[in-house]
C-alpha atoms as a PDB file:
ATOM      1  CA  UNK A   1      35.971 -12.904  71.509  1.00  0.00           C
ATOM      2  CA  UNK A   2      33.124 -12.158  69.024  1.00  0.00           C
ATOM      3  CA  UNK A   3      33.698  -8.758  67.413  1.00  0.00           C
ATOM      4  CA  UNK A   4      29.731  -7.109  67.185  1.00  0.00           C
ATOM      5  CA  UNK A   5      29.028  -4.058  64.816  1.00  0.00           C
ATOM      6  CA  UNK A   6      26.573  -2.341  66.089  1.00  0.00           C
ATOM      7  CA  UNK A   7      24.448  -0.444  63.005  1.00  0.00           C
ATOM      8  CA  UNK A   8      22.414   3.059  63.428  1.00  0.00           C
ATOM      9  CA  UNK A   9      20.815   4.549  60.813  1.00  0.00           C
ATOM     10  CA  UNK A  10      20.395   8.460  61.590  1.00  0.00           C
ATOM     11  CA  UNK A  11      18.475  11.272  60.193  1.00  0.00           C
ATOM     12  CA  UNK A  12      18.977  14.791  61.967  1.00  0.00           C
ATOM     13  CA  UNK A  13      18.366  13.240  65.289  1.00  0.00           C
ATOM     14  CA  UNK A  14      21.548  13.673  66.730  1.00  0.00           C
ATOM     15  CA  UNK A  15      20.511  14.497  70.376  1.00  0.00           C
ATOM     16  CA  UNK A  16      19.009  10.116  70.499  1.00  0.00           C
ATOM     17  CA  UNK A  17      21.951   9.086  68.711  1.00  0.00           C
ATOM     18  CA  UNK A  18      24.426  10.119  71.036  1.00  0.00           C
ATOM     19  CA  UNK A  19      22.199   9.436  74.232  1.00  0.00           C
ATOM     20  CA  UNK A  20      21.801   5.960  72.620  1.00  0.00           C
ATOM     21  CA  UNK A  21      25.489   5.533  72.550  1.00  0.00           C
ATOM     22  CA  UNK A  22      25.944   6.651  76.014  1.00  0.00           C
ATOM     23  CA  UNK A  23      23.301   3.886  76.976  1.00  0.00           C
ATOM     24  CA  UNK A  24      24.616   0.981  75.231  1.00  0.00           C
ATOM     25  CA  UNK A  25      28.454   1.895  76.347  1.00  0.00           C
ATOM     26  CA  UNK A  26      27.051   1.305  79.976  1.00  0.00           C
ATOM     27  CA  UNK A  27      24.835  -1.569  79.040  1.00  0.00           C
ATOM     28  CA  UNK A  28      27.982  -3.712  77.099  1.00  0.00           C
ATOM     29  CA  UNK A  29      29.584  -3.269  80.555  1.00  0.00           C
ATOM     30  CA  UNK A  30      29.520  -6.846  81.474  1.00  0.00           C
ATOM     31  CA  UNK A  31      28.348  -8.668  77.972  1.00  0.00           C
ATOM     32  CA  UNK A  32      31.072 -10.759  76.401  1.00  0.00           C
ATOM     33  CA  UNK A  33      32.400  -9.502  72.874  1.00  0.00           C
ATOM     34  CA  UNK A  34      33.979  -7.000  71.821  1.00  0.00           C
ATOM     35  CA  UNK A  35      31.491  -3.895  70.127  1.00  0.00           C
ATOM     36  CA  UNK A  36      31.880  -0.813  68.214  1.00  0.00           C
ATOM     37  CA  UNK A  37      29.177   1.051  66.356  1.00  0.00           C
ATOM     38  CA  UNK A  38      29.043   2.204  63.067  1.00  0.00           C
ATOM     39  CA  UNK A  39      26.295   5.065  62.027  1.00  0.00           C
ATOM     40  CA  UNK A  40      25.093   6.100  58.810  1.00  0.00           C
ATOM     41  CA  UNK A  41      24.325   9.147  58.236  1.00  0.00           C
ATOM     42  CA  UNK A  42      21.830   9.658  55.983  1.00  0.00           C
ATOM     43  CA  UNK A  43      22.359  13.185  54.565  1.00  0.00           C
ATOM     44  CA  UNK A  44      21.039  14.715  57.441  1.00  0.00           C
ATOM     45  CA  UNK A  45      20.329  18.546  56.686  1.00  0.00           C
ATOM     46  CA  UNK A  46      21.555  19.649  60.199  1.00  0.00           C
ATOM     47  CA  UNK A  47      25.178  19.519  60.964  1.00  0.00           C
ATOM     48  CA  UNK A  48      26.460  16.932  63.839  1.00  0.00           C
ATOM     49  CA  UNK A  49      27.136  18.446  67.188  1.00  0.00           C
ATOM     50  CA  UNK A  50      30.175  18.200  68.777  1.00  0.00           C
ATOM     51  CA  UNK A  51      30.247  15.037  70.884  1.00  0.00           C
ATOM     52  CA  UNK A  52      32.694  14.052  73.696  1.00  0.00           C
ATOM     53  CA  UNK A  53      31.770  11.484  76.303  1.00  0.00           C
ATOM     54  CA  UNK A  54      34.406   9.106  76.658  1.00  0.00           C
ATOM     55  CA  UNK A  55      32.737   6.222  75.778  1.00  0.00           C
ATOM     56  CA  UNK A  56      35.453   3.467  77.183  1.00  0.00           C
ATOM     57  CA  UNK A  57      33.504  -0.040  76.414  1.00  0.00           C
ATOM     58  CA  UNK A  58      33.103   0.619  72.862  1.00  0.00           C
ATOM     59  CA  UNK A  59      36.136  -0.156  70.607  1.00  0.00           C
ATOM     60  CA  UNK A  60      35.380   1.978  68.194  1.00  0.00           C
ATOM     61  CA  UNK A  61      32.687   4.666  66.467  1.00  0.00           C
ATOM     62  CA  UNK A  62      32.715   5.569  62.809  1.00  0.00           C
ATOM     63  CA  UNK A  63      29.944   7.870  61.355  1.00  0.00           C
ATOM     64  CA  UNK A  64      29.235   7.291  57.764  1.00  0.00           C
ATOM     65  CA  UNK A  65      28.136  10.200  55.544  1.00  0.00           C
ATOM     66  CA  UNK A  66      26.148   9.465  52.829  1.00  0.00           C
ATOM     67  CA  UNK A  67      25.886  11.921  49.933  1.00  0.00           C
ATOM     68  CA  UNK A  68      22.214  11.967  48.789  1.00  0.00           C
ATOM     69  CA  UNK A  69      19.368  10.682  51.286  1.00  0.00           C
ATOM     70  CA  UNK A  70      17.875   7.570  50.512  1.00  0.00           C
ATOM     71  CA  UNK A  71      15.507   7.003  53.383  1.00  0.00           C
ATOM     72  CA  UNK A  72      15.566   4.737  56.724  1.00  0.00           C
ATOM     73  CA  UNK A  73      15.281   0.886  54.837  1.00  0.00           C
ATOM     74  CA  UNK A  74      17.969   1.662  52.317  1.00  0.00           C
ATOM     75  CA  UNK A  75      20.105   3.658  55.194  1.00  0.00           C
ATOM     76  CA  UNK A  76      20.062   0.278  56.840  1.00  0.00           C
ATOM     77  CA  UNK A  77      20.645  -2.077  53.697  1.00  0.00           C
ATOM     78  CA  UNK A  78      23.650   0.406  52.762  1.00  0.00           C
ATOM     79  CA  UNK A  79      25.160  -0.005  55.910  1.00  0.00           C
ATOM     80  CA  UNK A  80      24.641  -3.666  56.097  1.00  0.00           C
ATOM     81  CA  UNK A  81      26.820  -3.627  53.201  1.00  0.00           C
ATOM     82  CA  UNK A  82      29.725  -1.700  54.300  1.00  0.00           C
ATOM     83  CA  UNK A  83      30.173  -4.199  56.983  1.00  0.00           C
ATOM     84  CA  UNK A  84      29.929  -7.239  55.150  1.00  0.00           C
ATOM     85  CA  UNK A  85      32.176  -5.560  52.693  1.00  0.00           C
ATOM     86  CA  UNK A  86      34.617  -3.144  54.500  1.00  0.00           C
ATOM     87  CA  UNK A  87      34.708  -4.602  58.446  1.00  0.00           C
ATOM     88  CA  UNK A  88      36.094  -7.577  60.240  1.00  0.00           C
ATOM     89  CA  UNK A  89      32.773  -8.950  62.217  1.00  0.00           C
ATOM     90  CA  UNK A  90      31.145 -11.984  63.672  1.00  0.00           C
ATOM     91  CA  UNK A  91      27.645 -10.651  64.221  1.00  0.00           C
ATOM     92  CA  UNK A  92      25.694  -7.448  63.352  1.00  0.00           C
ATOM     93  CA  UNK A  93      23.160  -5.929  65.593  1.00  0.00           C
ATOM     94  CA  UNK A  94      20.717  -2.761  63.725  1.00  0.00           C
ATOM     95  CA  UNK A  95      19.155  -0.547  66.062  1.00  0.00           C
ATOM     96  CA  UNK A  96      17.281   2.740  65.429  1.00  0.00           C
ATOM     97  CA  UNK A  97      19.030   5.438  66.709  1.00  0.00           C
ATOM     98  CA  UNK A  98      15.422   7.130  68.546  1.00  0.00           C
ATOM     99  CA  UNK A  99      16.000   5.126  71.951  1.00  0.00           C
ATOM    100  CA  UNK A 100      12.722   2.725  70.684  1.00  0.00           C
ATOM    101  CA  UNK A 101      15.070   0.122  70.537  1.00  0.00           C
ATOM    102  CA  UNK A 102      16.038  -0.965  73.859  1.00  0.00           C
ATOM    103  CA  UNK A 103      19.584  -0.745  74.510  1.00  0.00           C
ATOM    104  CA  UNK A 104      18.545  -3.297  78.412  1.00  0.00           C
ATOM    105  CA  UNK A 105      17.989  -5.809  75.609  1.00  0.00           C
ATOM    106  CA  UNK A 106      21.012  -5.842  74.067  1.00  0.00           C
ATOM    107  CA  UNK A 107      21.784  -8.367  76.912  1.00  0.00           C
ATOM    108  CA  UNK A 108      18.959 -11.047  76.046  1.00  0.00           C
ATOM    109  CA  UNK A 109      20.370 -11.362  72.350  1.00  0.00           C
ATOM    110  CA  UNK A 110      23.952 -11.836  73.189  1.00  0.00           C
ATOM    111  CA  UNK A 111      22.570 -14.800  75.318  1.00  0.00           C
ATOM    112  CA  UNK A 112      20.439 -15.609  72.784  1.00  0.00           C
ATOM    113  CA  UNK A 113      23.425 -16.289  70.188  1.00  0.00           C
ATOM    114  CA  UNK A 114      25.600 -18.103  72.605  1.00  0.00           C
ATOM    115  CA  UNK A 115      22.937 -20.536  72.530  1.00  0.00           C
ATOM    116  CA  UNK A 116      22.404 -20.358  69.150  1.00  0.00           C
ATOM    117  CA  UNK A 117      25.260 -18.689  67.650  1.00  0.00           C
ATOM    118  CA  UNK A 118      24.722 -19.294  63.601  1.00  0.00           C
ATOM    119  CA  UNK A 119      21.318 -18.641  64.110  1.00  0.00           C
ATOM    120  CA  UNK A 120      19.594 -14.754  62.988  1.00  0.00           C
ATOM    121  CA  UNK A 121      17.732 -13.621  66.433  1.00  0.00           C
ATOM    122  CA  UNK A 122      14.996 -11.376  66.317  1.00  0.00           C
ATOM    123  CA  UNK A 123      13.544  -8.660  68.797  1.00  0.00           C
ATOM    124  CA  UNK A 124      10.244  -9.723  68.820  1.00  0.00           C
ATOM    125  CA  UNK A 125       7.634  -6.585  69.976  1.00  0.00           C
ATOM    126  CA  UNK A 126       5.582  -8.075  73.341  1.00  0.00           C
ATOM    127  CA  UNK A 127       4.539  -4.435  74.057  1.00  0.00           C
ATOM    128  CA  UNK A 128       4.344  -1.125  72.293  1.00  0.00           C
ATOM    129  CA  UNK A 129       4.379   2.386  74.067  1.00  0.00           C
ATOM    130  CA  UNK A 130       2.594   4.023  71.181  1.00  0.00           C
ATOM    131  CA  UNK A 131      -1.373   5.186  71.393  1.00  0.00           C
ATOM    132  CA  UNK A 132      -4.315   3.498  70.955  1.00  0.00           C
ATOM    133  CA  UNK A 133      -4.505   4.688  66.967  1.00  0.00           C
ATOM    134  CA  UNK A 134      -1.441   3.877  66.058  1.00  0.00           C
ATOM    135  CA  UNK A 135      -1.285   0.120  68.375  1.00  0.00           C
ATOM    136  CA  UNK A 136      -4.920  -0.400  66.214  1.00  0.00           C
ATOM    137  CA  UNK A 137      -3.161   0.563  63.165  1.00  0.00           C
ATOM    138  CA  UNK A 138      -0.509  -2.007  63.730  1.00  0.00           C
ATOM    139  CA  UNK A 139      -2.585  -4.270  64.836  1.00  0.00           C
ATOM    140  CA  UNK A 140      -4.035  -4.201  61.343  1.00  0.00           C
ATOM    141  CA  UNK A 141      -1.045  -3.932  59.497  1.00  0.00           C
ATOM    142  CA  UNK A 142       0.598  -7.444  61.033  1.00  0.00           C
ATOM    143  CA  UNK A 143      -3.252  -9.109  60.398  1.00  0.00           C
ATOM    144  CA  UNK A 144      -3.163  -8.081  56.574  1.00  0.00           C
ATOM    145  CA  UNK A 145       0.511  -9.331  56.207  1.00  0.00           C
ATOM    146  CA  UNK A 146       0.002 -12.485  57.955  1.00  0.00           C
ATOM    147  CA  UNK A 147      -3.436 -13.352  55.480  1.00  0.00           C
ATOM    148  CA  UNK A 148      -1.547 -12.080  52.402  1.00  0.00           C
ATOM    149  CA  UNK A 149       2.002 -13.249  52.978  1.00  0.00           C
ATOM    150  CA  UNK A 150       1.391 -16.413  55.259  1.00  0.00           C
ATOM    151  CA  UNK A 151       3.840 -14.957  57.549  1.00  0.00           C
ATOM    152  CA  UNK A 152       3.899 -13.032  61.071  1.00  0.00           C
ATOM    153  CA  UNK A 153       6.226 -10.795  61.477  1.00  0.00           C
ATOM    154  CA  UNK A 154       6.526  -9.572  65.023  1.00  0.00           C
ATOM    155  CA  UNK A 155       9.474  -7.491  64.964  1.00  0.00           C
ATOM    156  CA  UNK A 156      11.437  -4.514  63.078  1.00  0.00           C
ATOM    157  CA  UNK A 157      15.354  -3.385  62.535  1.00  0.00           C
ATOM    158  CA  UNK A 158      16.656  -4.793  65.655  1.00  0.00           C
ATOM    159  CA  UNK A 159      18.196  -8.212  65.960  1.00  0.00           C
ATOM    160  CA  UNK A 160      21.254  -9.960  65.789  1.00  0.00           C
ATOM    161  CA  UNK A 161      22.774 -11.648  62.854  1.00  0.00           C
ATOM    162  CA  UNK A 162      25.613 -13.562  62.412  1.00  0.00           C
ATOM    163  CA  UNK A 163      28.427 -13.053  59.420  1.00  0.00           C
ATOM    164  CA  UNK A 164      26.957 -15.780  57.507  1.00  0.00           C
ATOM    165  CA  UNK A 165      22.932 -14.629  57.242  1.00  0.00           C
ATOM    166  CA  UNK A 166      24.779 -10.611  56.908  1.00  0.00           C
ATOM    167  CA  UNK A 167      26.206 -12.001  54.085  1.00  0.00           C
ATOM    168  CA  UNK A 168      23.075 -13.539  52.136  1.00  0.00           C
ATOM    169  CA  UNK A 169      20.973  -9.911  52.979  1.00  0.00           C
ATOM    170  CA  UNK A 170      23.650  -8.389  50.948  1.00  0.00           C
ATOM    171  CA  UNK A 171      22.964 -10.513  48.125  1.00  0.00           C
ATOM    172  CA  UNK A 172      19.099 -10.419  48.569  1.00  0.00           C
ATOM    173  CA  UNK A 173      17.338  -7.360  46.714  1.00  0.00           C
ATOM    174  CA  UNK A 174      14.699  -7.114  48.807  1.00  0.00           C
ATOM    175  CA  UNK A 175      16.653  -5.881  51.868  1.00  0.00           C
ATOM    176  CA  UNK A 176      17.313  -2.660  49.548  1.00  0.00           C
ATOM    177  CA  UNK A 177      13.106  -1.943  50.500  1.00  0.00           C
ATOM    178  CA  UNK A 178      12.326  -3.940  53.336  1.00  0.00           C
ATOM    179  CA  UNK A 179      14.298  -5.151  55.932  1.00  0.00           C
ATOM    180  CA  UNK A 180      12.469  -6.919  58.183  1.00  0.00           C
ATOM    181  CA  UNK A 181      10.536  -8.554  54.984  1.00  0.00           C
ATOM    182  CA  UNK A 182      14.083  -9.622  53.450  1.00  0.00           C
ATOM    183  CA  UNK A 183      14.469 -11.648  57.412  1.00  0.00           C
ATOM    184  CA  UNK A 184      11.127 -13.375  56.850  1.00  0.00           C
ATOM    185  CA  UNK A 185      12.258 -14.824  53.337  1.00  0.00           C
ATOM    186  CA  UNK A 186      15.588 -15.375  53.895  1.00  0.00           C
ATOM    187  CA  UNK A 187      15.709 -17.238  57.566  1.00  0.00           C
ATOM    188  CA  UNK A 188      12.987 -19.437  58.196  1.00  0.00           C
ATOM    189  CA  UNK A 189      14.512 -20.957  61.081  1.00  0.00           C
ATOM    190  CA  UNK A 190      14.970 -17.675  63.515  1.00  0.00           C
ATOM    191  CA  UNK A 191      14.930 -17.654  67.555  1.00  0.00           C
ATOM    192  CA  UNK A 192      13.781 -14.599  69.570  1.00  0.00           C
ATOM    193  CA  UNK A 193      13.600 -12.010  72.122  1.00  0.00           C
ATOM    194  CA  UNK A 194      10.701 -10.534  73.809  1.00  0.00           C
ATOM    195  CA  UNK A 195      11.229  -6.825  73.280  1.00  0.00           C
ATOM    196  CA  UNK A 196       9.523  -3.650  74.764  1.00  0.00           C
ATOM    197  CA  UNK A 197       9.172  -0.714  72.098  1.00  0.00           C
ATOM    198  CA  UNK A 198      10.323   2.223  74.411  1.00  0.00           C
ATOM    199  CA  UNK A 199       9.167   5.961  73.953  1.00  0.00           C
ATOM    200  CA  UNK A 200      11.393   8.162  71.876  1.00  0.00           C
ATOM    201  CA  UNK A 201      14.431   9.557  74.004  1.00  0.00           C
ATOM    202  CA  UNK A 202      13.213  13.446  72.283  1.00  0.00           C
ATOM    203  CA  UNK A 203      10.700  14.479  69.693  1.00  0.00           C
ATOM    204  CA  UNK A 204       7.993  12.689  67.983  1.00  0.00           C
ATOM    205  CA  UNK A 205       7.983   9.536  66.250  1.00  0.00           C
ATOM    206  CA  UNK A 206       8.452   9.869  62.589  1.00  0.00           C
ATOM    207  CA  UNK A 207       6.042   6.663  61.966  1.00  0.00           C
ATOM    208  CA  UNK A 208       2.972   8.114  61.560  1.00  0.00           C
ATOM    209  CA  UNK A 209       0.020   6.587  59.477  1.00  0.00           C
ATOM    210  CA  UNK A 210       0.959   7.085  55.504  1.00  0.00           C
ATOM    211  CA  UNK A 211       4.862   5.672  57.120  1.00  0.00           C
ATOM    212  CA  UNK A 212       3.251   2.927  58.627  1.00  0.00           C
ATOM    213  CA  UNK A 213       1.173   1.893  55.116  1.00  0.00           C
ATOM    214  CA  UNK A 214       4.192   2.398  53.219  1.00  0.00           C
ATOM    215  CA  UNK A 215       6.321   0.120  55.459  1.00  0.00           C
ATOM    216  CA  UNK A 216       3.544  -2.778  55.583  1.00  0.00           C
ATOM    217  CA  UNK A 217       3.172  -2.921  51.876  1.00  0.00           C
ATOM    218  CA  UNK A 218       7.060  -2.535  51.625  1.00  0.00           C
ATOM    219  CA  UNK A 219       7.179  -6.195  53.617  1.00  0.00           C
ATOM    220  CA  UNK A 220       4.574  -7.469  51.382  1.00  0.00           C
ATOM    221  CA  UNK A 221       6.170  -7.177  48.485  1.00  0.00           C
ATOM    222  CA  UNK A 222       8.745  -9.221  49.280  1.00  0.00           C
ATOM    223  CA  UNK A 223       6.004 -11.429  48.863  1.00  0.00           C
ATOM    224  CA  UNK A 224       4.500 -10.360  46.180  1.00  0.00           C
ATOM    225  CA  UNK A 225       4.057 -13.684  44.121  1.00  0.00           C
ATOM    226  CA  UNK A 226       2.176 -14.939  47.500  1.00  0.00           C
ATOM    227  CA  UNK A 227       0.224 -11.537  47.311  1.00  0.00           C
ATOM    228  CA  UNK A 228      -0.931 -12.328  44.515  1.00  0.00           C
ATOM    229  CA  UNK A 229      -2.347 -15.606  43.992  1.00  0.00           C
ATOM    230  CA  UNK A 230      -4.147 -15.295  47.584  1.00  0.00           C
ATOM    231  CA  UNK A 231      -5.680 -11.894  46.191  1.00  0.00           C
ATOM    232  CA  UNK A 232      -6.907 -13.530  43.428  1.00  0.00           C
ATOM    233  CA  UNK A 233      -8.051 -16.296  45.310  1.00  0.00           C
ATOM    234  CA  UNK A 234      -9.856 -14.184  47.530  1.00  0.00           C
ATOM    235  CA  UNK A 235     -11.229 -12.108  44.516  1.00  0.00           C
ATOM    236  CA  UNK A 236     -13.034 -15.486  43.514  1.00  0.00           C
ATOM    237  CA  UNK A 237     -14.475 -16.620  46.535  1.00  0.00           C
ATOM    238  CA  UNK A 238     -15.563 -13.020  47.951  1.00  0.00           C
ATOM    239  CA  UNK A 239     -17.236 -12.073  44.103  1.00  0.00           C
ATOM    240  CA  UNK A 240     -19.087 -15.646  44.181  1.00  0.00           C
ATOM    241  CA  UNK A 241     -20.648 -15.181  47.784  1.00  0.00           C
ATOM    242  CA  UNK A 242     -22.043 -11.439  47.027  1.00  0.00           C
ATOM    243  CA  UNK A 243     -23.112 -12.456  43.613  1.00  0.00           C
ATOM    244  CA  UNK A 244     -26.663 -11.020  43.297  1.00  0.00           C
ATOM    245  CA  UNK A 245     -25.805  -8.854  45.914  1.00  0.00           C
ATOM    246  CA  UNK A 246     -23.335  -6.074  43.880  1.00  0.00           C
ATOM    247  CA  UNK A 247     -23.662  -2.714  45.449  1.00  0.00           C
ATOM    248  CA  UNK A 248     -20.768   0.084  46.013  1.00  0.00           C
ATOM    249  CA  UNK A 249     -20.553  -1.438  49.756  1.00  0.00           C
ATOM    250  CA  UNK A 250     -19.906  -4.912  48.945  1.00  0.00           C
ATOM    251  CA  UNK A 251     -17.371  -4.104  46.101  1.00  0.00           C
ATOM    252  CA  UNK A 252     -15.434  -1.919  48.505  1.00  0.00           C
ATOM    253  CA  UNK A 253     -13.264  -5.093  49.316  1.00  0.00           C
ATOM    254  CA  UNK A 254     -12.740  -5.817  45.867  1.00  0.00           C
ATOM    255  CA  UNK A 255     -11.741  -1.782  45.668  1.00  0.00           C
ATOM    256  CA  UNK A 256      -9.049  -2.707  48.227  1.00  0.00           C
ATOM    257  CA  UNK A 257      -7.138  -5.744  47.134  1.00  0.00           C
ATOM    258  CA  UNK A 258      -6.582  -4.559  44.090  1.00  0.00           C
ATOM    259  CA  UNK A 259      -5.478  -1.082  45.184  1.00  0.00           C
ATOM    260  CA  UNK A 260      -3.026  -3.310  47.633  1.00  0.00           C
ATOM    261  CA  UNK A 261      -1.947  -5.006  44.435  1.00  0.00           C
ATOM    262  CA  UNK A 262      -1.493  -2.104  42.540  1.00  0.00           C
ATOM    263  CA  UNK A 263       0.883  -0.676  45.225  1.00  0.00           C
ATOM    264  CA  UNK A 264       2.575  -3.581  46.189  1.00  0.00           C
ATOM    265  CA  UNK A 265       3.747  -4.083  42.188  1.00  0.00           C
ATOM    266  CA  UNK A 266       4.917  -0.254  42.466  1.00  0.00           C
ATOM    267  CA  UNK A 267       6.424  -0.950  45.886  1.00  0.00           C
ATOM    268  CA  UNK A 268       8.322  -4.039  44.310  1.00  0.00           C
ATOM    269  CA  UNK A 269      10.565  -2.347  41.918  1.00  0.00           C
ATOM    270  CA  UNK A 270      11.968  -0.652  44.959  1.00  0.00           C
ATOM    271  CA  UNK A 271      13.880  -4.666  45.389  1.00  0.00           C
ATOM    272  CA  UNK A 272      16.636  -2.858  43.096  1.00  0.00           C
ATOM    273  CA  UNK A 273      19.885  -5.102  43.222  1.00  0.00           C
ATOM    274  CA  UNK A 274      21.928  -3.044  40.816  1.00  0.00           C
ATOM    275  CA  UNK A 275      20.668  -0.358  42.908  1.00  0.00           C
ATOM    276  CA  UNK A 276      21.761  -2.232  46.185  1.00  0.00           C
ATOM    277  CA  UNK A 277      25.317  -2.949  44.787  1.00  0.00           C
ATOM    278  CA  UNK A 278      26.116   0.537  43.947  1.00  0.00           C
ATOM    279  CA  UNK A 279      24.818   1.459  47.475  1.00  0.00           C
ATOM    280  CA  UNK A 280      28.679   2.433  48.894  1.00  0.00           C
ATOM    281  CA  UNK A 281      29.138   4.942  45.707  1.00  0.00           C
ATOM    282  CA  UNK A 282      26.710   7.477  48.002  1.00  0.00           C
ATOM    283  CA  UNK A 283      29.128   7.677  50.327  1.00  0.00           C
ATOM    284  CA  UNK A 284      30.953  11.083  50.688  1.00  0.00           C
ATOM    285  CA  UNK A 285      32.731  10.420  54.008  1.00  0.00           C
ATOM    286  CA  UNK A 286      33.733   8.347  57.400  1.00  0.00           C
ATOM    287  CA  UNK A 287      34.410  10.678  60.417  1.00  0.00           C
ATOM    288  CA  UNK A 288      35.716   8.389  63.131  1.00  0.00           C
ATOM    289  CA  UNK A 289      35.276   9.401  65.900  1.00  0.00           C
ATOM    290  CA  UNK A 290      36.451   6.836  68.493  1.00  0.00           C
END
């Protein structure tokens, strides 16, 4: 029986977290493998409620406290590690901890990996539950990293990974800024799911616009060499086509791609793999509490 670690990243939101874990225990009812979760906490300011639903299909629950809060993608990346490092597993499965993630799909990638069970599977989004704005704003952000990077990249945090690919994201410094980004490099051959991106279970989203910018120049970086030379590339052919026709509109673009290239060369230090190794050290405890 495949043994499945579950992975949460968690920031304050304790009331999704545990509503979340109440929704997968009853959705693993009938799925082959055995699961447990593991959630890292990532310094959250407010202190963790009391919890005690007897949660009977999961095998386990361990909450990991991290010292000093290093944000959602390195949450995730630390966490990674600890189970490559600390825990007995066949396949990983990161979810956010919001209720976004579906926990109804958790079905379609367990058949997914029986089919193709060395394979990394991804939750690919198919629909969004966000505004018009935001879906526009997206919309934008998976255009400019498909022209810069070459790649599409359809899906966030949740997927399914076996032992082996968990193993080469732990030794890849790029999932220390960008998860999703570290997938596209790493896995070229991937299989998918079509996934739904569900409302919040309470409160507001915490991807808003600047989040959003931040997180699609975070996967571009990982492509930064790419980046570049199509920037440049693009630099030539735009300048020669306005030439003789230089006016602040027409250099906005130029403006642009080389603030993108500014940022993205910030962004890329971020891909820190002394950094990543030294991840567990901001650990300051592990409350188990199934």
């Amino acid at each position: 029986m495949n043994k499945i670690k579950i992975l949460i990243p968690v920031y304050n939101d304790w009331q999704s977290v545990f509503k979340l874990l109440e929704n997968i225990n009853s959705e693993i009812l009938t799925l082959e493998g055995e699961f447990s979760v593991i959630i890292v906490n990532d310094a959250s300011s407010e202190n963790k409620p009391e919890f005690s639903v007897n949660l009977t299909n999961l095998k386990s629950i361990q909450i990991i406290n991290m010292k000093r809060n290093k944000g959602h993608a390195r949450c995730n990346a630390a966490g990674l590690k600890y189970i490559n490092d600390k825990e007995e597993f066949d396949y990983v499965i990161p979810m956010d901890g919001d209720g976004e993630d579906r926990p109804e799909e958790l079905s379609l990638l367990i058949e997914k990996i029986k089919e193709h069970p060395d394979i990394v599977v991804t939750a690919n989004r198919v629909k969004r539950s966000e505004g018009f704005i935001f879906k526009f704003c997206y919309l934008i952000h998976k255009y400019l990293t498909y022209v810069f990077t070459g790649h599409s990249i359809k899906y966030g945090n949740y997927s399914c990974m076996p032992k082996s690919a968990v193993n080469t994201m732990v030794n890849e410094a790029a999932t220390w800024s960008s998860f999703s980004g570290s997938i596209a490099k790493l896995f070229k051959d991937r299989k998918f799911i079509p996934s739904i991106r569900a409302k919040r279970y309470f409160g507001l989203s915490k991807m808003n616009f600047i989040n959003l910018l931040k997180h699609s120049l975070s996967i571009i970086a990982v492509f930064k060499i790419t980046l570049l030379i199509r920037s440049i590339l693009f630099l030539i052919a735009y300048l020669f086509l306005v030439t003789g026709k230089i006016s602040i509109i027409t250099l906005i673009p130029v403006l642009g791609v080389i603030i993108m290239m500014i940022s993205v060369i910030i962004l890329s230090s971020r891909e820190n793999m002394s950094e990543y190794n030294n991840s567990l050290n901001n650990i300051d405890s592990i409350d188990k509490i199934k």
